[in-house]
Protein backbone atom coordinates (compact mmCIF):
# COMPACT_ATOMS: atom_id res chain seq x y z
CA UNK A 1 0.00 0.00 0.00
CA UNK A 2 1.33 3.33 -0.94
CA UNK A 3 1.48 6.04 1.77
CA UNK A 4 -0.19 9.45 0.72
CA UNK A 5 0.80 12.72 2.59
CA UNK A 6 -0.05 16.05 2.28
CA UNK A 7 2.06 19.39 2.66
CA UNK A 8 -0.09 21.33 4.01
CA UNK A 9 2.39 24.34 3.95
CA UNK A 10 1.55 24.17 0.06
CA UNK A 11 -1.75 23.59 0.01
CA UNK A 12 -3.55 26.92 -1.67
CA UNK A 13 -6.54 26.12 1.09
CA UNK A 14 -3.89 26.56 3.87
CA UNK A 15 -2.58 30.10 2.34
CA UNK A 16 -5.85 31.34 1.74
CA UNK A 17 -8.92 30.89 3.99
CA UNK A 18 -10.99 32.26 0.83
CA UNK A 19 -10.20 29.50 -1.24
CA UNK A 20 -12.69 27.28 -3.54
CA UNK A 21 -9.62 24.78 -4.45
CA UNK A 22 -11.29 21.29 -4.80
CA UNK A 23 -9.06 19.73 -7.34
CA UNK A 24 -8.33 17.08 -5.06
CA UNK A 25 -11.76 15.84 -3.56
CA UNK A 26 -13.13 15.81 -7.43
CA UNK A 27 -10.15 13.78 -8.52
CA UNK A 28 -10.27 11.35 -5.90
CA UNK A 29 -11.52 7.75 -7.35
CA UNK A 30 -12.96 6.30 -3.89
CA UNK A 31 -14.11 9.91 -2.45
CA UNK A 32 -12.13 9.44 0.87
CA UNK A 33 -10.40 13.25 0.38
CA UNK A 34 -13.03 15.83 1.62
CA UNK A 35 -12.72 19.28 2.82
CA UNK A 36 -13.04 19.53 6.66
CA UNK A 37 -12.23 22.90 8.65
CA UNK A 38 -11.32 24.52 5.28
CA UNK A 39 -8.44 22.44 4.74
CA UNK A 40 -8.21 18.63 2.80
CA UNK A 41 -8.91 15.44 5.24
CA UNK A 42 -8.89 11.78 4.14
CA UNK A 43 -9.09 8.40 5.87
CA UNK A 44 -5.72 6.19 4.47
CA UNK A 45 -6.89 3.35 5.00
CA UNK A 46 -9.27 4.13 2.13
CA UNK A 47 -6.43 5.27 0.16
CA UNK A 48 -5.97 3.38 -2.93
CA UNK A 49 -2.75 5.17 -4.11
CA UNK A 50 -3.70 5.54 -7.54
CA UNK A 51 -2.52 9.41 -7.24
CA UNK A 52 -4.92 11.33 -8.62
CA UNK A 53 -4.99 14.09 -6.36
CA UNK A 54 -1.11 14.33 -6.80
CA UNK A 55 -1.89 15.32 -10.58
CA UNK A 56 -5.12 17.26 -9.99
CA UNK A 57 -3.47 19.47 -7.20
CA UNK A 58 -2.27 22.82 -8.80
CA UNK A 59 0.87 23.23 -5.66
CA UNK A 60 1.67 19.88 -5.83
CA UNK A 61 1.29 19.39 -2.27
CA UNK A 62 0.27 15.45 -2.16
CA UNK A 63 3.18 12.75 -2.40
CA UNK A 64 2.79 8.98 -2.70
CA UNK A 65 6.22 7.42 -0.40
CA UNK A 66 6.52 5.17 -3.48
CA UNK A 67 6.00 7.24 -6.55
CA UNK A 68 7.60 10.16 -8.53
CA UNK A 69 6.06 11.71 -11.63
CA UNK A 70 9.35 13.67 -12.29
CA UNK A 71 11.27 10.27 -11.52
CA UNK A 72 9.04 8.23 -13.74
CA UNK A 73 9.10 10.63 -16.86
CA UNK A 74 13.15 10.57 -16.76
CA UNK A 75 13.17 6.60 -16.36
CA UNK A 76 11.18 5.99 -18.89
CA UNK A 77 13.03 8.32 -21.12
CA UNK A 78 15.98 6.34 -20.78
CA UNK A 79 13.97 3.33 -21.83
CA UNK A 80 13.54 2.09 -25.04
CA UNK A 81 9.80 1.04 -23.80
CA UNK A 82 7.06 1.85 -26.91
CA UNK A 83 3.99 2.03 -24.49
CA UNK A 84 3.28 2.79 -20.94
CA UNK A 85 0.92 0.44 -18.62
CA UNK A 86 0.08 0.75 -15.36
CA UNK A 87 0.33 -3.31 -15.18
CA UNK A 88 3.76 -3.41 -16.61
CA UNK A 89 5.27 0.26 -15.55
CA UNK A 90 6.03 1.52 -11.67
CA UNK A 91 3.36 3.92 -12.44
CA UNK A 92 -0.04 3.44 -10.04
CA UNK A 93 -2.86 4.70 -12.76
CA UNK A 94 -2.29 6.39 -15.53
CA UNK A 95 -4.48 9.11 -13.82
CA UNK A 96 -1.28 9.71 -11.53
CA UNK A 97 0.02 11.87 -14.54
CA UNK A 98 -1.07 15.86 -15.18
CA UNK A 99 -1.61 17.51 -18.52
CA UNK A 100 2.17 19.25 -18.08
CA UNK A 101 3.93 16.37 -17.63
CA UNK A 102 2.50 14.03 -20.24
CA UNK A 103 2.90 17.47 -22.56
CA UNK A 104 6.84 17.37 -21.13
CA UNK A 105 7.32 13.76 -21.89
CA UNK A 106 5.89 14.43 -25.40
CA UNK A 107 8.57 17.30 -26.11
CA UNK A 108 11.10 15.30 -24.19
CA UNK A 109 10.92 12.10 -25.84
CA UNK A 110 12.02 11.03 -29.11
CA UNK A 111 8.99 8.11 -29.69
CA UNK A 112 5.58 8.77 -30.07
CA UNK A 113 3.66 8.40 -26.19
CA UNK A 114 1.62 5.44 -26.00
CA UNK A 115 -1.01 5.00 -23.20
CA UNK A 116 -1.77 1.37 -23.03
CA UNK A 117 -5.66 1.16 -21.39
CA UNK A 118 -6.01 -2.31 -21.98
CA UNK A 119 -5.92 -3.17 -18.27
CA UNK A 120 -8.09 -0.33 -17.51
CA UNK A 121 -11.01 -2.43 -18.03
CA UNK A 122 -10.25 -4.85 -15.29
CA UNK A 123 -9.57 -2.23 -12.79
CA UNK A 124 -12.49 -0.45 -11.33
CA UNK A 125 -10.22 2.69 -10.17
CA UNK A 126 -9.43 2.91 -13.78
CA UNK A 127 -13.05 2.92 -14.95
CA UNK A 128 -13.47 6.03 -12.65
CA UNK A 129 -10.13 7.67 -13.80
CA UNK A 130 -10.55 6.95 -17.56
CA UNK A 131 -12.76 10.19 -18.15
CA UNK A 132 -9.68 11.96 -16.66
CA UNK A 133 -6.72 10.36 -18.75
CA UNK A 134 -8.71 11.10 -21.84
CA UNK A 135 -9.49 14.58 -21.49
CA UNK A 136 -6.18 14.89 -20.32
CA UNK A 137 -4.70 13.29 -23.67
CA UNK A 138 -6.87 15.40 -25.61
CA UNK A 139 -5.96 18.35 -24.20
CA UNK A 140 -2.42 17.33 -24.39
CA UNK A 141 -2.89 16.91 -28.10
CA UNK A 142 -4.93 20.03 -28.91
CA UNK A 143 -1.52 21.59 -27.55
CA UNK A 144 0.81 19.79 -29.11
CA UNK A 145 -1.15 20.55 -32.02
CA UNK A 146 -1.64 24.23 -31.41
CA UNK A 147 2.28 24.69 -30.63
CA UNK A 148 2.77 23.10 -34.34
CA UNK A 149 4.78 20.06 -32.43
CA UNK A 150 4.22 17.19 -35.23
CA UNK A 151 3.70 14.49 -32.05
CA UNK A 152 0.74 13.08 -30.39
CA UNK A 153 -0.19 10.95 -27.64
CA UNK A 154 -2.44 7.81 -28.08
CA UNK A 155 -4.25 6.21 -25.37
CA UNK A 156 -5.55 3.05 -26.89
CA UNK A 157 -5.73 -0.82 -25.82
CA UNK A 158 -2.46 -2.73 -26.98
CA UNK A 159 -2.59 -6.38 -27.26
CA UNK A 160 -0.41 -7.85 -24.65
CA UNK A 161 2.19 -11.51 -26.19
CA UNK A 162 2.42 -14.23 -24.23
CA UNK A 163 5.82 -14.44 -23.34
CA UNK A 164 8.22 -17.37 -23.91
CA UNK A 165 9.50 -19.99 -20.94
CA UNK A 166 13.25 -18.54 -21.77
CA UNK A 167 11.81 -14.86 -21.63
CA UNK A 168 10.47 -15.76 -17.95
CA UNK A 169 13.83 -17.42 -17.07
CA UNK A 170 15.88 -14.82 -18.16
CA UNK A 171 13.78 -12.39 -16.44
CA UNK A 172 13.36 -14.05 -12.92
CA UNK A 173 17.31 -14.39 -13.44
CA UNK A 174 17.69 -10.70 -13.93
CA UNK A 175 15.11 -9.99 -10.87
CA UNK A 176 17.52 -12.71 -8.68
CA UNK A 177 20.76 -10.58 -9.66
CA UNK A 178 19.76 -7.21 -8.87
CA UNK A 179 18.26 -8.36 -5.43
CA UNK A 180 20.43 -6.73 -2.77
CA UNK A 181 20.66 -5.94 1.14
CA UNK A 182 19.58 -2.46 0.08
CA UNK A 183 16.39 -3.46 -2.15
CA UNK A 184 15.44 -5.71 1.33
CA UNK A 185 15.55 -2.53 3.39
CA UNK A 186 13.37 -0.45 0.70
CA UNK A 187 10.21 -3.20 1.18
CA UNK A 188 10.87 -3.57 5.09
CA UNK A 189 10.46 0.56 4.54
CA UNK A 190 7.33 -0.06 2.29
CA UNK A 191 5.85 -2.57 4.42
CA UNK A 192 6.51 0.09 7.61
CA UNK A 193 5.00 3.21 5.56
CA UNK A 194 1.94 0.81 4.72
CA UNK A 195 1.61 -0.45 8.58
CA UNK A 196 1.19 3.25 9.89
CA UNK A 197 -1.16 3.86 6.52
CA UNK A 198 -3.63 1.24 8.20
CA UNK A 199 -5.80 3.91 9.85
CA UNK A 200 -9.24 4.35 9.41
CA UNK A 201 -10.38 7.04 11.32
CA UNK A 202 -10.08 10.71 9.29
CA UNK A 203 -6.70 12.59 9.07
CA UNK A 204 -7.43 16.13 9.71
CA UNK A 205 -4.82 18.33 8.77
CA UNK A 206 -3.93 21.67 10.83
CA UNK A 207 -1.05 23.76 10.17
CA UNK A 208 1.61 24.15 13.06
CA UNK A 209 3.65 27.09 13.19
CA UNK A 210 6.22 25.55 10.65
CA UNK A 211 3.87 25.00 8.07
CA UNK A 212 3.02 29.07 8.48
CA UNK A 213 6.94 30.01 8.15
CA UNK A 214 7.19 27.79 5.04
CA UNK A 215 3.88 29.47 3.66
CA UNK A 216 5.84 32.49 2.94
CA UNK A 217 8.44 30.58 0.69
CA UNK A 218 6.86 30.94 -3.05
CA UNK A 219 7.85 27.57 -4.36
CA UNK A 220 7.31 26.56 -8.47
CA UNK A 221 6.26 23.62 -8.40
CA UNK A 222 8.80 20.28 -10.15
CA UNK A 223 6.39 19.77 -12.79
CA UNK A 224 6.64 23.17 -14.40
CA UNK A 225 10.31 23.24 -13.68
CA UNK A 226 10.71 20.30 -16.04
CA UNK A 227 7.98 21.62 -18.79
CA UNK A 228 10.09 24.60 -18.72
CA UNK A 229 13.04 22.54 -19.81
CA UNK A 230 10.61 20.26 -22.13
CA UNK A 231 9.14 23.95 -23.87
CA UNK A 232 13.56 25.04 -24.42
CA UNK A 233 13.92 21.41 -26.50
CA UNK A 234 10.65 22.10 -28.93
CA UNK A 235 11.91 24.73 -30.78
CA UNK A 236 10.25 28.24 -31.63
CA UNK A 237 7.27 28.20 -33.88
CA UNK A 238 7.27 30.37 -36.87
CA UNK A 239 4.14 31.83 -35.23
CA UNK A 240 2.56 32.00 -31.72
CA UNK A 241 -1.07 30.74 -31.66
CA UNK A 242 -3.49 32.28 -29.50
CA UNK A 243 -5.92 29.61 -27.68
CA UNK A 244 -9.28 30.00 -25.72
CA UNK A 245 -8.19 30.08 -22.00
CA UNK A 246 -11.04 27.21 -21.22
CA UNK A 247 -8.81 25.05 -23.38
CA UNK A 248 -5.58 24.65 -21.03
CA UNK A 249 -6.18 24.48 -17.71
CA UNK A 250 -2.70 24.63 -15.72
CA UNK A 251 -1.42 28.31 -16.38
CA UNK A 252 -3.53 31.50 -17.57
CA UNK A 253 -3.02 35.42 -18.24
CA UNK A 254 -5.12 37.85 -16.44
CA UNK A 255 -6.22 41.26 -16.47
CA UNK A 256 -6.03 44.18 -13.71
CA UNK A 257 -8.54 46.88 -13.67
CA UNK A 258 -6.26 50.01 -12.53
CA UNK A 259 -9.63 51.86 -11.30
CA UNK A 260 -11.17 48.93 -9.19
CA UNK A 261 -7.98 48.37 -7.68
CA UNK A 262 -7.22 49.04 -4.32
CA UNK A 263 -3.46 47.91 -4.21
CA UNK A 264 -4.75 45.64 -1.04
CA UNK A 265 -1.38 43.88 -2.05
CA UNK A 266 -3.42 40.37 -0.85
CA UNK A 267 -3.17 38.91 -4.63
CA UNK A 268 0.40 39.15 -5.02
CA UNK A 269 1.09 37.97 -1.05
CA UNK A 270 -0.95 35.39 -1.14
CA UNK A 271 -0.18 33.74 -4.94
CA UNK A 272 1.69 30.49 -4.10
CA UNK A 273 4.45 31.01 -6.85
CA UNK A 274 5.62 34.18 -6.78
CA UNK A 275 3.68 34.61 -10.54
CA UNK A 276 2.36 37.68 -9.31
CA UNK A 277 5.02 39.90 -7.53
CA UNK A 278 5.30 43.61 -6.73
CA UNK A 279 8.26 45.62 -4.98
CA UNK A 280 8.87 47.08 -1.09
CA UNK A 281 6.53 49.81 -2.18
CA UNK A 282 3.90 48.56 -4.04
CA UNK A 283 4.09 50.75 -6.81
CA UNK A 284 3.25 47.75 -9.28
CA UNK A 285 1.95 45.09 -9.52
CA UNK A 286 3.56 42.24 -12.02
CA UNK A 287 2.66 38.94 -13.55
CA UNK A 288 4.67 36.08 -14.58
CA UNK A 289 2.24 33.59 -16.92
CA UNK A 290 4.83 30.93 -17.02
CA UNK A 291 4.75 30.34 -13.17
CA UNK A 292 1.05 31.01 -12.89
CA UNK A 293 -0.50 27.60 -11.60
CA UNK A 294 -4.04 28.41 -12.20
CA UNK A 295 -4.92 27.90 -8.63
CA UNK A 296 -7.52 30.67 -8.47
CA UNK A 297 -6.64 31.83 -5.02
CA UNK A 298 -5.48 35.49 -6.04
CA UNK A 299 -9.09 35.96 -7.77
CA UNK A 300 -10.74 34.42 -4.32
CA UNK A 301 -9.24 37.37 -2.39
CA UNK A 302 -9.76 40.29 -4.75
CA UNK A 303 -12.84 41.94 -3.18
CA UNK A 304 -13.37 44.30 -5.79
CA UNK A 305 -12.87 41.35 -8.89
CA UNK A 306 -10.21 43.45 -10.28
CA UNK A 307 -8.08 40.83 -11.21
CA UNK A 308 -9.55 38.62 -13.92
CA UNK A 309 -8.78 35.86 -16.22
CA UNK A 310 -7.98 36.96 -19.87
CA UNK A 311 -10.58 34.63 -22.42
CA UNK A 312 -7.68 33.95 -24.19
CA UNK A 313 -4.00 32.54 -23.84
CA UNK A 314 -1.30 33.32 -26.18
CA UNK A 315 1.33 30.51 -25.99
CA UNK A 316 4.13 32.76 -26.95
CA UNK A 317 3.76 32.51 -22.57
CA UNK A 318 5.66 28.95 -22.91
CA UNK A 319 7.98 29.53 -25.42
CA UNK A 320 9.25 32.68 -24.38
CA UNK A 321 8.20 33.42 -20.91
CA UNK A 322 8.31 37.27 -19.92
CA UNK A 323 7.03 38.70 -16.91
CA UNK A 324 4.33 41.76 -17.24
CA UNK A 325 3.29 44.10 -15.52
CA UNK A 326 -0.43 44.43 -15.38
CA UNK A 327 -0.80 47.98 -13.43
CA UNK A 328 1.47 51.18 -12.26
CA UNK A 329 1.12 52.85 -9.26
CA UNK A 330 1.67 56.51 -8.51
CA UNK A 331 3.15 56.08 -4.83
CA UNK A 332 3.67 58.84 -2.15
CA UNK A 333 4.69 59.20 1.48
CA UNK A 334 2.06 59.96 3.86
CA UNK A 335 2.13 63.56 5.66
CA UNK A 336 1.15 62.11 8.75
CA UNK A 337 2.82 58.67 9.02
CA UNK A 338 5.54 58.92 6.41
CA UNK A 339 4.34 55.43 4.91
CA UNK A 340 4.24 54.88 1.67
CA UNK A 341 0.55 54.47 -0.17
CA UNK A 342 -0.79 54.53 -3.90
CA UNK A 343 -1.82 57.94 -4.61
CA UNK A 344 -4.57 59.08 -6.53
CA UNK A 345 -5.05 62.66 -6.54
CA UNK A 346 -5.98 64.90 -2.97
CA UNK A 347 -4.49 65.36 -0.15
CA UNK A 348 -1.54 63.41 0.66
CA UNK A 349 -2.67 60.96 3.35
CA UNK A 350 -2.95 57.37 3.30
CA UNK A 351 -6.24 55.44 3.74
CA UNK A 352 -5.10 54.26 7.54
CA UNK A 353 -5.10 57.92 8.34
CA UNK A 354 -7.81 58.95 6.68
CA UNK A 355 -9.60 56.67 8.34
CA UNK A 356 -8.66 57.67 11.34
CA UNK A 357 -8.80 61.48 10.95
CA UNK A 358 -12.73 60.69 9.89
CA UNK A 359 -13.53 58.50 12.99
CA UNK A 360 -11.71 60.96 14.91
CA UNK A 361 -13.84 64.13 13.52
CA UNK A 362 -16.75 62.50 13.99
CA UNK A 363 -15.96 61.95 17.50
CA UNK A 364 -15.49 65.10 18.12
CA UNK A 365 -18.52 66.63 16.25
CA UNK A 366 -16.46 68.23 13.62
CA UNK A 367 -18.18 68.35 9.87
């Protein structure tokens, strides 16, 4: 049994309380992940470790102890393997994969990708993920296609071959030879990890004071680390094609109404990545598409809706990432406090004090 964990330090329901993240809990084959006190719960003893939520969560903040999507993609890279299974490969469901990383093993690989769904049939996890894999393959290929990349990925039923008695030999003698001290130690760890998985009453998740310090480290998450390094290897298209934003759903571009805004500063403290950034002063506020996870949490804290989603997405963004900056502020110091606040015409005094120097008037009767 494969142990599933949660960071909760990553988790975009952790960083913001406003949050409507349920990429997980949807995902999730068996329903055992719900939302309980805001933040993501599950029972592991329901667990089935196919990892869908590791896929389907925009941070990245669920692990399996015994799988690695990065790890996979590079193995099998260095294979010479035509098709992937779930039966034959140390992959848990096919499902266990996101849309960026079977686009990055497209980009990255030299052979066309091959899903092989041919055991998804027996396997009733499968029959609940297959919906997934396939929209994820077509939107994988509606990119592919869109970036001018002459590659696709298939997911189609492959007839397994019997294999031959010397086949089996020379395979159980290969298993026999690489059987070490240190392999041993890996299952006793397995068969540890799955002991302490055997719980069935509901792991609620809280975040300790560690978890809060770690909050304010803007992490990018492996996955678009290595699609960063897949997007250098395709090549630049002779022209940038300009999608409907419904049709990718990992990264976006947005819009900032300059009038509606209030310079809060919440979207750009509270955006996991760093995609949206500002300086000391807040005179700006900047956006970095590439980095942009499509979480949703800096449009769940904009009171006003200032920031919104563009209906479009040029993918220029993955080719040639460049970081923009969505709105300019004019930025003063305050007469009465000396801080520094976005100015828009008046007296010079920030909102704090005004504020204050209204209560206070009022208090005293003064018009």
């Amino acid at each position: 049994m494969s142990l599933l964990t949660l960071d909760i330090s990553k988790c975009v329901r952790t960083t913001n309380k406003f949050s409507e993240c349920i990429e997980c809990v949807t995902a999730c084959p068996v329903e055992t992940i719900v939302i309980s006190e805001q933040l993501p719960s599950f029972v592991p003893n329901d667990c089935v470790g196919c990892g869908g939520c590791l896929s389907a969560c925009p941070s990245s903040a669920y692990a399996l102890d015994d799988f690695s999507a990065v790890n996979f993609i590079f193995s099998y890279l260095e294979t010479e393997k035509e098709s992937i299974s779930c039966k034959e490969d140390a992959i848990p469901c096919l499902a266990a994969l996101s849309v960026e990383e079977i686009l990055s093993m497209s980009l990255l690989s030299d052979k066309e990708i091959l899903f092989d769904k041919a055991h998804c049939s027996e396997c009733e996890i499968a029959k609940t993920n297959l919906s997934i894999i396939e929209g994820r393959v077509e939107e994988v290929n509606f990119l592919l296609e869109a970036m001018d990349v002459k590659k696709s990925v298939r997911f189609e039923i492959i007839e397994s071959q019997e294999s031959s008695n010397e086949d089996e030999k020379t395979n159980r003698r290969d298993f026999l030879a690489k059987a070490s001290v240190s392999g041993a130690i890996k299952v006793k760890q397995k068969f540890d990890n799955s002991v302490e998985a055997l719980d069935e009453d509901l792991k609620e998740h809280k975040a300790s004071a560690k978890d809060i310090q770690n909050i304010r480290n803007k992490v990018v998450p492996d996955r678009r680390k290595l699609l960063k390094m897949a997007m250098k290897r395709a090549g630049i298209p002779e022209n940038y094609h300009i999608i409907e934003s419904e049709n990718i759903s990992f990264i976006s571009q947005k819009v900032l109404d300059e009038e509606s805004c209030t310079n809060c500063q919440m979207c750009y403290r509270i955006c996991p990545t760093g995609a949206l950034s500002s300086d000391k002063y807040g005179s700006f506020i900047a956006f970095d598409a590439f980095n942009c996870i499509k979480c949703a949490s800096c449009h769940d804290v904009c009171e006003p809706n200032s920031l919104t989603l563009k209906t479009t997405f040029n993918l220029q963004e993955l080719f040639k990432p460049e970081q923009e900056k969505l709105v300019n502020f004019s930025v003063k110091r305050c007469n009465e406090c000396s801080m520094p606040f976005v100015y828009r015409g008046g007296e010079v005094m920030c909102m704090r004090c005004r504020i204050e120097e209204e209560e206070a008037n009022e208090l005293w009767g003064i018009k």
